[in-house]
Protein backbone atom coordinates (compact mmCIF):
# COMPACT_ATOMS: atom_id res chain seq x y z
CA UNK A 1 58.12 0.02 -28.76
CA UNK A 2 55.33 1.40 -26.20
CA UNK A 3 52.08 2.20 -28.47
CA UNK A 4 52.91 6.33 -27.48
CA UNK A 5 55.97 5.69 -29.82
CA UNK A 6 53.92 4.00 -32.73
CA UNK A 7 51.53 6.61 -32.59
CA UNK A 8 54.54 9.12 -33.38
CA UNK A 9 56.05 6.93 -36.24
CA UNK A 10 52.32 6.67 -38.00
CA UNK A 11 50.91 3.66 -36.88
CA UNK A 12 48.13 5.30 -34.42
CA UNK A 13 45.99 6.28 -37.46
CA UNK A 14 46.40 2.79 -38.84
CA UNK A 15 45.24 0.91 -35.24
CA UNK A 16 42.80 3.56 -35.16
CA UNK A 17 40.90 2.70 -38.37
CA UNK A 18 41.55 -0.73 -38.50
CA UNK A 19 39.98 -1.48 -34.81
CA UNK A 20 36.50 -1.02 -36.76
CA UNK A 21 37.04 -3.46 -38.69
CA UNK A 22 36.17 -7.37 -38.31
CA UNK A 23 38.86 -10.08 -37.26
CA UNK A 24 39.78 -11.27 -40.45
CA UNK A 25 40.28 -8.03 -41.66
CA UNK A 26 42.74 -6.91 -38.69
CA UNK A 27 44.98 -9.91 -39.87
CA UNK A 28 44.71 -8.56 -43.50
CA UNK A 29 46.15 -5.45 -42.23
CA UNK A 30 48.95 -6.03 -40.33
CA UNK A 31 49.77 -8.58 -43.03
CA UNK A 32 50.11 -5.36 -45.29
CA UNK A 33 54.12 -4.30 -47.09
CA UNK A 34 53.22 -0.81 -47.51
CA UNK A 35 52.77 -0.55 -43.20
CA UNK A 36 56.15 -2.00 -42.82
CA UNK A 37 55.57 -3.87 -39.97
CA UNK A 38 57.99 -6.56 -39.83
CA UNK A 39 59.41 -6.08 -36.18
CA UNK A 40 57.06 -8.40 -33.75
CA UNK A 41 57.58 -6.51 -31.03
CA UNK A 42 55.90 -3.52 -32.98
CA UNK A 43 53.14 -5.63 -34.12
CA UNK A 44 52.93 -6.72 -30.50
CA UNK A 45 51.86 -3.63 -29.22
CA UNK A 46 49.80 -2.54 -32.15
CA UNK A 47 47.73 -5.78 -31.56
CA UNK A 48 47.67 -5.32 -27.84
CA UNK A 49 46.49 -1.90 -28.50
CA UNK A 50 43.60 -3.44 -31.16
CA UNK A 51 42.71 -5.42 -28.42
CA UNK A 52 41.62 -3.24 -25.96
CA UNK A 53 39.47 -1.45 -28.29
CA UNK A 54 38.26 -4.16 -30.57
CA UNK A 55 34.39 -4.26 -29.54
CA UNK A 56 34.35 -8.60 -30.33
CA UNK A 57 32.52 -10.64 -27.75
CA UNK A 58 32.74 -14.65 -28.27
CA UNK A 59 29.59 -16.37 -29.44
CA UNK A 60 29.12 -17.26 -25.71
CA UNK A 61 28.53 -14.12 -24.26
CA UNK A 62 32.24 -13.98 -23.11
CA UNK A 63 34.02 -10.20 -22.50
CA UNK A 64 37.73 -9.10 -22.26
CA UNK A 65 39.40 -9.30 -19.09
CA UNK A 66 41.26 -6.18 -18.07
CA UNK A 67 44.75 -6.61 -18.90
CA UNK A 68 46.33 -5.17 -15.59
CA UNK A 69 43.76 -8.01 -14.11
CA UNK A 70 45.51 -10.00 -16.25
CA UNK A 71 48.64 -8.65 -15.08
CA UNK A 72 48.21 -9.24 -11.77
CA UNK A 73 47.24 -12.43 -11.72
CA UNK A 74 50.32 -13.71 -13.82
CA UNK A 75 52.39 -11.32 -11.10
CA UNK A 76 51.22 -13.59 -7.94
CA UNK A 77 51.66 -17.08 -9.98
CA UNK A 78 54.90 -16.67 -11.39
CA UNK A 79 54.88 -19.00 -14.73
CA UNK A 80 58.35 -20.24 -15.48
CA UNK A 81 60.32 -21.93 -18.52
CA UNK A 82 58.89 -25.79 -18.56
CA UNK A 83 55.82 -25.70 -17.12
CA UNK A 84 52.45 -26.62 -18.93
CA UNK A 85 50.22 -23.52 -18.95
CA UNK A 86 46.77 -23.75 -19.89
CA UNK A 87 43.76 -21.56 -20.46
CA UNK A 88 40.64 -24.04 -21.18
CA UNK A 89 38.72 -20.83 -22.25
CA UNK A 90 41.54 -18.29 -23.73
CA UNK A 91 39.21 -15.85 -25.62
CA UNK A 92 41.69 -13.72 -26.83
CA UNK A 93 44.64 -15.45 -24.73
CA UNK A 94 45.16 -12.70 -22.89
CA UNK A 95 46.32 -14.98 -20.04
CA UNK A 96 48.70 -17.02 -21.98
CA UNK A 97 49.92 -14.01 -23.83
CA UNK A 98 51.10 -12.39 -20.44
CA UNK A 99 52.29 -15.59 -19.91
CA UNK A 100 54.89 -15.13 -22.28
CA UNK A 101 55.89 -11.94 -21.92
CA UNK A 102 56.51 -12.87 -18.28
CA UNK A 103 58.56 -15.51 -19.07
CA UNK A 104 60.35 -13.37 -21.51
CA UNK A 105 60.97 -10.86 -18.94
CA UNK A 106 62.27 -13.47 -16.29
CA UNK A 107 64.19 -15.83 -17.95
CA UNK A 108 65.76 -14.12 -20.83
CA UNK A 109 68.90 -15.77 -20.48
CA UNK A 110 67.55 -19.47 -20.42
CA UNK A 111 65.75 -18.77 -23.27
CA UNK A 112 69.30 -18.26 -25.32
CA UNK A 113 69.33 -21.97 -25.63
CA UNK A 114 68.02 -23.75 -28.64
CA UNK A 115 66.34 -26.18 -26.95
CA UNK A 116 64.51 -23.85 -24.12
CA UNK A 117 63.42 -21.82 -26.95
CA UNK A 118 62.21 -24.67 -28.56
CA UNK A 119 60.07 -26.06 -25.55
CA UNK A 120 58.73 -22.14 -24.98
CA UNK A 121 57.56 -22.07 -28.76
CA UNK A 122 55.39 -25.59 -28.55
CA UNK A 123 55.78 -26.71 -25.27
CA UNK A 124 53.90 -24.57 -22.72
CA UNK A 125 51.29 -22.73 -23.72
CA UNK A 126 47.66 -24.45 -24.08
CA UNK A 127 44.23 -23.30 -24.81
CA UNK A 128 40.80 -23.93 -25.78
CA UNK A 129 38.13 -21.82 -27.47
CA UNK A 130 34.37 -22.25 -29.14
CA UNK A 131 34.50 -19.16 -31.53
CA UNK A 132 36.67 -19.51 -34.08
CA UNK A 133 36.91 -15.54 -34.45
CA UNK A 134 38.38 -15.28 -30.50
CA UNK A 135 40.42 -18.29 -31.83
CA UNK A 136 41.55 -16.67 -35.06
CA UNK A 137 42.47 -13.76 -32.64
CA UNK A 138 43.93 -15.33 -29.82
CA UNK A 139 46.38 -17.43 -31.98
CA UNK A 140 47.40 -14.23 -34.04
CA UNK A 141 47.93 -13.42 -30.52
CA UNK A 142 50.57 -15.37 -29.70
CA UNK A 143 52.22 -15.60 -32.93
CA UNK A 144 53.17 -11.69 -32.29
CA UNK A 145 54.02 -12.42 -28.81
CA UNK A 146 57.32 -15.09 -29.99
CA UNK A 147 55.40 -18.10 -29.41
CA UNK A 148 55.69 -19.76 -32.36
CA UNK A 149 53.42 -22.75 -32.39
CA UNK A 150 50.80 -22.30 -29.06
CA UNK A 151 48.95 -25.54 -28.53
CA UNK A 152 45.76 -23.74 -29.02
CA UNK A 153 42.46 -25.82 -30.16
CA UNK A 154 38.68 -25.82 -31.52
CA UNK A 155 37.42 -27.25 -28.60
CA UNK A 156 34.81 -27.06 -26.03
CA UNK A 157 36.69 -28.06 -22.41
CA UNK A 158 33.79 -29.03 -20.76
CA UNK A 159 32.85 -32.28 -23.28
CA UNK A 160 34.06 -35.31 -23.73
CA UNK A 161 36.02 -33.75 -26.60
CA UNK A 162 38.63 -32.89 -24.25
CA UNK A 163 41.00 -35.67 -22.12
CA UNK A 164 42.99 -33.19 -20.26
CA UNK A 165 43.73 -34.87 -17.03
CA UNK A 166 46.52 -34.54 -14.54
CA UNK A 167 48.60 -32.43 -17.33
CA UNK A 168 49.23 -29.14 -16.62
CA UNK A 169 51.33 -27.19 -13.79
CA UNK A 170 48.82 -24.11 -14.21
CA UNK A 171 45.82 -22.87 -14.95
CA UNK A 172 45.20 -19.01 -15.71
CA UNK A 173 41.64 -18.46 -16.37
CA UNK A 174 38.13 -16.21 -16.84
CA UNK A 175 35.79 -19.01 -17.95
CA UNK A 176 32.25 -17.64 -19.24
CA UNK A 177 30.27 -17.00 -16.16
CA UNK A 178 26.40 -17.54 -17.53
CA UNK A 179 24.92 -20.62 -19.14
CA UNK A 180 25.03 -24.29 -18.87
CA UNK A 181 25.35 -27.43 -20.93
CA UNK A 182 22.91 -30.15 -22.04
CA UNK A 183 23.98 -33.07 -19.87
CA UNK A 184 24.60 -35.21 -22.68
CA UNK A 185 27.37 -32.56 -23.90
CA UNK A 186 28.86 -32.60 -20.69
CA UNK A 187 31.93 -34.74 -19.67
CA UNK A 188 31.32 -37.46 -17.12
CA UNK A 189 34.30 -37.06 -15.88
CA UNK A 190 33.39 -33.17 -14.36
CA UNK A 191 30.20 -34.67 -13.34
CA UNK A 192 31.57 -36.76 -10.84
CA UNK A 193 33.54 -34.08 -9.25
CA UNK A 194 30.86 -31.41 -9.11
CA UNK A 195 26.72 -32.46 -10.29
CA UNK A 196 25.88 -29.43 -11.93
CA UNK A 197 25.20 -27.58 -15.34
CA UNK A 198 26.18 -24.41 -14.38
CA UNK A 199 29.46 -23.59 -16.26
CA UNK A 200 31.00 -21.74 -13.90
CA UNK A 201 31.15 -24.69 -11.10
CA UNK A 202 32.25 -27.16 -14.22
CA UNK A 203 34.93 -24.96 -15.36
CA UNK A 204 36.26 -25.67 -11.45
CA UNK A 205 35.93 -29.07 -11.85
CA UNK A 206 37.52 -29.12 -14.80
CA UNK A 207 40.72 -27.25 -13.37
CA UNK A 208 40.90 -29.39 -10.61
CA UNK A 209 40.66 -32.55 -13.35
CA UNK A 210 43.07 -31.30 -15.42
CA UNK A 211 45.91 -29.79 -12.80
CA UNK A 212 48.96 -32.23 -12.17
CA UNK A 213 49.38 -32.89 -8.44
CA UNK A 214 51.11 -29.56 -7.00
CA UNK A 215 49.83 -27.44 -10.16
CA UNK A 216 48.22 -24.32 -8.90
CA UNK A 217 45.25 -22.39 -10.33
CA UNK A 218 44.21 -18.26 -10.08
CA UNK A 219 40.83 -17.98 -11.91
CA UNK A 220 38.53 -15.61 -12.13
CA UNK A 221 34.92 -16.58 -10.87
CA UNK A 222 31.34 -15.32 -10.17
CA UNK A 223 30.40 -14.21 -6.50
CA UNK A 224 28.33 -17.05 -6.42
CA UNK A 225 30.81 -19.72 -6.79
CA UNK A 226 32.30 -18.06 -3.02
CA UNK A 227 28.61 -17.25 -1.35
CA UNK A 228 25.70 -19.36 -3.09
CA UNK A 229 24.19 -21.24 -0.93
CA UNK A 230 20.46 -22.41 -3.17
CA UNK A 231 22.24 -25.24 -4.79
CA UNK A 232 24.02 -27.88 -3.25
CA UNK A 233 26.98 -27.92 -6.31
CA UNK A 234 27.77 -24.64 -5.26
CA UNK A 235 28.95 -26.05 -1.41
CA UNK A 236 30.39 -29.30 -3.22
CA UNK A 237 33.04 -27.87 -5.31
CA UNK A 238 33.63 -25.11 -2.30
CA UNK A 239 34.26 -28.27 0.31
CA UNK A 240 36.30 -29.78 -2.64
CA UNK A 241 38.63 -27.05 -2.59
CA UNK A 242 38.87 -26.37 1.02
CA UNK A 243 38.90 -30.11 2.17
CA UNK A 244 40.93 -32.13 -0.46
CA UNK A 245 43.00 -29.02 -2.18
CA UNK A 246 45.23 -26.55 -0.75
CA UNK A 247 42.74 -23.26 -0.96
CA UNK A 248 45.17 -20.53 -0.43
CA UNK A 249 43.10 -16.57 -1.53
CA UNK A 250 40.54 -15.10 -2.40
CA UNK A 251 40.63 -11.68 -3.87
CA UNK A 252 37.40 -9.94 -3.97
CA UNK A 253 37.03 -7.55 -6.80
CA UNK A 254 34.89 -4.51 -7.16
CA UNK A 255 31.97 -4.88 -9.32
CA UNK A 256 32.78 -2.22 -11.80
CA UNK A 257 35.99 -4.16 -13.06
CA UNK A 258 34.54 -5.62 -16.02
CA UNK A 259 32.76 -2.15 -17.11
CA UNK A 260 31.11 -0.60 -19.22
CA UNK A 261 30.56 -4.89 -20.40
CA UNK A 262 29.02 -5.97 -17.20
CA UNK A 263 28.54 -5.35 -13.62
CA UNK A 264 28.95 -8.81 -12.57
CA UNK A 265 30.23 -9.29 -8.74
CA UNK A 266 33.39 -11.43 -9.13
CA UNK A 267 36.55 -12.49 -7.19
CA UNK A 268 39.75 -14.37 -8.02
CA UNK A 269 40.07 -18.09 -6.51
CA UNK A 270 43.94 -19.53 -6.01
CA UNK A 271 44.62 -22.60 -5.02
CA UNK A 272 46.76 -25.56 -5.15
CA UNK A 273 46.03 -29.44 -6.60
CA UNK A 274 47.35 -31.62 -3.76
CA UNK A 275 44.02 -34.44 -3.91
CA UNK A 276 45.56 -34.63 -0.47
CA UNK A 277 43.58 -31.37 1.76
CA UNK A 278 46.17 -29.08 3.14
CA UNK A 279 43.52 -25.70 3.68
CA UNK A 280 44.84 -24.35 7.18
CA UNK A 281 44.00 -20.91 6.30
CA UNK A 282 43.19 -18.70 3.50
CA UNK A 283 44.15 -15.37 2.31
CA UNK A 284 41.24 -12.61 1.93
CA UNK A 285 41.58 -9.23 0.60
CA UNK A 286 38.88 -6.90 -0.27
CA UNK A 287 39.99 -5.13 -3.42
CA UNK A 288 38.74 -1.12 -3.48
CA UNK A 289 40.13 0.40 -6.28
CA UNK A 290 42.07 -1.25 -9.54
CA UNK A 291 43.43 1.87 -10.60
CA UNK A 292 40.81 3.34 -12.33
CA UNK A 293 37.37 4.92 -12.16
CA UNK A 294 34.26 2.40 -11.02
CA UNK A 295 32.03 3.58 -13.98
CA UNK A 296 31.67 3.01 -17.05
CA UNK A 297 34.20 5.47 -18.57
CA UNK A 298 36.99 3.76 -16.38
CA UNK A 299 39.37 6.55 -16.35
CA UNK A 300 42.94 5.92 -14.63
CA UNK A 301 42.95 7.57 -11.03
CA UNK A 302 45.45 7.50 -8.45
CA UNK A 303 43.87 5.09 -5.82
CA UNK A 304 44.82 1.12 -6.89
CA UNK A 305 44.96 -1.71 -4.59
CA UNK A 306 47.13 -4.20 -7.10
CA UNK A 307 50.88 -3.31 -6.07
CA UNK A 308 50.04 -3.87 -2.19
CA UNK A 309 48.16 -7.05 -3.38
CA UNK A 310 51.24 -8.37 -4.90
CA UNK A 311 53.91 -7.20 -2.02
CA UNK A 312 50.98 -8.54 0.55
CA UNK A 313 50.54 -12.23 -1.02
CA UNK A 314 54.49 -12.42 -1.59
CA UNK A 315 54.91 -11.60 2.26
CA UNK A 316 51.62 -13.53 3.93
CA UNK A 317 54.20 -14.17 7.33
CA UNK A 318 53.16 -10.47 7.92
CA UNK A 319 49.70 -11.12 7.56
CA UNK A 320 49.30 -12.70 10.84
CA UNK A 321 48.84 -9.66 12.33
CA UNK A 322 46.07 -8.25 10.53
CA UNK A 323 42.80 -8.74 11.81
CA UNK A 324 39.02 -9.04 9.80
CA UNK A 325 38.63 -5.17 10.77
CA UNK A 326 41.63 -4.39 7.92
CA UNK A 327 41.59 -4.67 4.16
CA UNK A 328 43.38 -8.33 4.07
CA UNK A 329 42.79 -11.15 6.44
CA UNK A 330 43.54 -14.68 6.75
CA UNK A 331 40.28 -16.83 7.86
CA UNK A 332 41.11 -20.35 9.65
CA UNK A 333 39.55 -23.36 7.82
CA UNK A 334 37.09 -23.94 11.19
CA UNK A 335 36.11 -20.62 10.28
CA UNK A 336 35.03 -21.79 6.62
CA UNK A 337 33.50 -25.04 8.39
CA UNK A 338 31.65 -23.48 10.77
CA UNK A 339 30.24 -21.53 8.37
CA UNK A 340 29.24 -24.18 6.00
CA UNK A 341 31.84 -23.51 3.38
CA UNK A 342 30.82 -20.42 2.84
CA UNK A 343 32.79 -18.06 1.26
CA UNK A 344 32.00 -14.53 1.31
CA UNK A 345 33.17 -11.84 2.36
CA UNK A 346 30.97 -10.33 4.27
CA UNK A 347 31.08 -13.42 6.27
CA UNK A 348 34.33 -12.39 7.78
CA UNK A 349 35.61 -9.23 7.75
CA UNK A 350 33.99 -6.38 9.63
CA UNK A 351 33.99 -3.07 9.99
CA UNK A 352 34.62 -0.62 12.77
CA UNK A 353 31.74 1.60 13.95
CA UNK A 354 32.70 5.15 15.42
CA UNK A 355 30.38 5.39 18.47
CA UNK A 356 28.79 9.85 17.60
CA UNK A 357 29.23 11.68 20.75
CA UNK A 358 25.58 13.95 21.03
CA UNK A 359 24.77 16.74 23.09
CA UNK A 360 21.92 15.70 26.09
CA UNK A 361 18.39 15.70 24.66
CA UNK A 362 17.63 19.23 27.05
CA UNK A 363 20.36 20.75 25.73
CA UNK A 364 19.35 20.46 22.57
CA UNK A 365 16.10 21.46 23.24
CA UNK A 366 17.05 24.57 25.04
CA UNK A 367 19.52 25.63 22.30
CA UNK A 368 16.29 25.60 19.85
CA UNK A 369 14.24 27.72 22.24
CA UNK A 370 17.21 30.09 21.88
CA UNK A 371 17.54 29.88 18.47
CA UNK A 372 13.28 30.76 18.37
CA UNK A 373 13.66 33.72 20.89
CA UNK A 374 16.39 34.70 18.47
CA UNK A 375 14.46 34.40 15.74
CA UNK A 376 11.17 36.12 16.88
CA UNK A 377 13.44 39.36 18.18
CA UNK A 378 14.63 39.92 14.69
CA UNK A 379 11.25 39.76 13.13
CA UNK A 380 9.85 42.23 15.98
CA UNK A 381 12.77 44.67 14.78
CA UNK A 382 11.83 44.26 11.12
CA UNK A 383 8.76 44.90 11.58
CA UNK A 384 9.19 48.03 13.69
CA UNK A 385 11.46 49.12 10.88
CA UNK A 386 9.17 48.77 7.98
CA UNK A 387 6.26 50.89 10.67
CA UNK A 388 8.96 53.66 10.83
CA UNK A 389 8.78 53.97 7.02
C-alpha cells in the first residue's frame, strides 16, 4: 500500500507525529494494537515514509542517502537470490533494504521455495554499523522489509574487529566521508592495501578486501577519492582500481544531492574484484539533474538524468560513439595513465564554445554617433517646446 493510501486509511497523522519522536519510541509505536498494523507491507511503507523525515544522524556525522540514489544504484547492479550482499556501513540499510525489495520484485517465483526463502531471510544480506540507534533502525528496517534474520552487526569495519575477506559477491555502499582512525584502531590488513587514515580511502580498501573474486562494488564516494592529488593514498587506491581491478564508471553527481545535510561534491565508483587488472576503459557520465530541485528545499521537477543513466550503462556498445563533448563518455585507461590516475571530470570531458559573430569595431562606432545625433535632435526639440510655452 503506497503511503498516499495510508494517509487515506489514518495512518498519515500517526507517521506524522511519531517522526518527532526518538528511535526507540518509533518501534514502540508501530508495535502498538490499537494502530492495527499487522500487514508488513503497510508497516513497510509507513517506516519508509518515517525514514525520510526522521531528522537522526549516526554518532559519526553520517546523513541519509536519497532513496532514488539508492534506487539507482541497486537498478545498475542487479542483486539476485544467493548472492552475499553487504553494506560495511548500512546506517539505516537503506541499501540492503532496496536490496530486498529488488529481489522481491525479480525473483518472486524462486522465492516460493522453502529453501530460497530460507537463504533470502539469513543468507544474503550483511551489514555493519557504530550507532546502535542507526542499528536499532536499520534492523527494524529489514524486519518490515521480509527479511527475517539480516546478518547485521555492532561493529566497526575498518578494525581488526572485522575478518571479512574474500566473502561477499557485492558491496552497496555510502561510507562516512570525514574523519579518520587512530592507527592502532585500524586493521592491518586495509593498511597494506591503501597507507592512510582517511576513512573514505579505507572504506575502498576494505571493499576491495572483502569482495570475492568477480564480486562487484557501486559506492558512493567523496570528489576527492576521483581528483586528489596532495596525498599519495589518494593515487594508490585510484592505480589499485584501475591497474589490478576491473574499474568500469564513474557517475558524477551534482553537489546539491545530499541537501539541505551537506553540499559535499560526490560521485558513484563501480567496479569489479578481478586481483587480475582488466580496466580497458571506463564509463563517465556527468549527472545534471536527479529529479529534483538543487537547493535545499529539493522539490521534484521534471528534468532527471537517472532513467537515461540506467538505459545508457545497460547499453555501453552504443556508447562508442559518444565523444567527451556529450553528457557520457568512455575514457581509455592510457587516458587515466597519462594523466596520473587522475580521475576527474573535468579532466576529460569538454565543452563546446560557440564562436559570437560581432559587428566591425567602425560600425559600431558609427551606429553610436547615430544614436548621439539622435539623441541631441530630440533634446533640441524639447527644448524649443518648453521656449514655446
Amino acid at each position: 500500500m503506497p503511503f498516499e493510501k495510508a494517509v487515506e486509511t489514518g495512518y498519515g497523522a500517526f507517521i506524522t507525529t511519531l517522526h518527532k519522536f526518538y528511535p526507540e519510541k518509533v518501534v514502540r509505536g508501530l508495535d502498538d494494537e490499537d494502530l492495527n498494523l499487522d500487514n508488513k507491507e503497510i508497516m513497510g511503507d509507513v517506516y519508509e515514509y518515517l525514514l525520510a523525515k526522521l531528522s537522526v544522524n549516526g554518532t559519526n556525522g553520517q546523513f541519509r542517502t536519497p532513496r532514488h540514489i539508492i534506487n539507482m544504484m541497486v537498478e545498475l547492479m542487479q542483486p539476485k537470490l544467493g548472492e552475499k550482499i553487504c553494506d560495511p556501513a548500512m546506517g539505516s540499510a537503506g541499501f540492503l533494504m532496496e536490496s530486498a525489495k529488488y529481489i522481491l520484485k525479480n525473483q518472486k517465483d524462486e522465492l516460493n521455495n522453502k529453501e530460497n526463502r530460507q537463504i533470502f531471510n539469513s543468507e544474503i544480506f550483511y551489514g555493519n554499523e557504530t550507532d546502535p540507534d542507526m542499528l536499532r533502525i536499520g534492523t527494524m528496517n529489514m524486519t518490515l522489509h521480509e527479511v527475517s534474520d539480516p546478518q547485521i552487526y555492532y561493529k566497526n569495519s575498518l578494525t581488526d574487529d572485522n575478518k571479512d575477506e574474500y566473502k561477499y559477491d557485492l558491496i552497496l555502499a555510502n561510507p562516512p566521508f570525514s574523519g579518520s582512525l587512530d592507527a592502532n584502531d585500524l586493521s592491518k590488513s586495509l593498511r597494506d592495501i591503501c597507507p592512510s587514515k582517511s576513512t573514505e580511502l579505507l572504506f575502498l580498501a576494505l571493499f576491495l578486501r572483502s569482495l570475492k573474486i568477480g564480486g562487484r562494488c557501486a559506492s558512493i564516494v567523496p570528489v576527492g577519492v576521483v581528483n586528489n592529488t596532495n596525498e599519495k593514498a589518494y593515487t594508490i587506491i585510484r592505480k589499485e582500481l584501475v591497474e589490478n581491478q576491473r574499474l568500469k564508471a564513474i557517475i558524477y553527481l551534482p553537489s546539491e544531492v545530499f541537501k539541505p545535510y551537506s553540499g559535499v561534491q560526490t560521485a558513484i565508483i563501480i567496479f569489479d574484484k578481478t586481483n587480475n587488472g582488466g580496466t580497458d576503459k571506463v564509463w563517465l557520465y556527468n549527472m545534471e539533474s536527479d529529479g529534483f530541485s538543487l537547493d535545499d528545499k529539493r522539490n521534484e521537477v521534471s528534468t532527471n538524468d537517472i532513467p537515461d543513466i540506467i538505459e545508457r550503462f545497460f547499453n555501453l556498445d552504443k556508447e562508442e560513439e559518444r565523444t567527451p563533448y556529450d553528457k557520457s563518455f568512455f575514457i581509455s585507461k592510457q587516458d587515466i595513465v597519462d594523466n596520473n590516475y587522475v580521475l576527474s571530470l573535468n579532466k576529460y570531458q569538454k565543452r563546446k564554445i560557440v564562436k559570437k559573430e560581432y559587428r566591425p569595431t567602425a560600425e559600431i562606432i558609427k551606429s553610436i554617433y547615430d544614436l548621439e545625433e539622435q539623441f541631441t535632435a530630440l533634446m533640441n526639440e524639447i527644448s524649443k517646446g518648453m521656449g514655446e510655452q
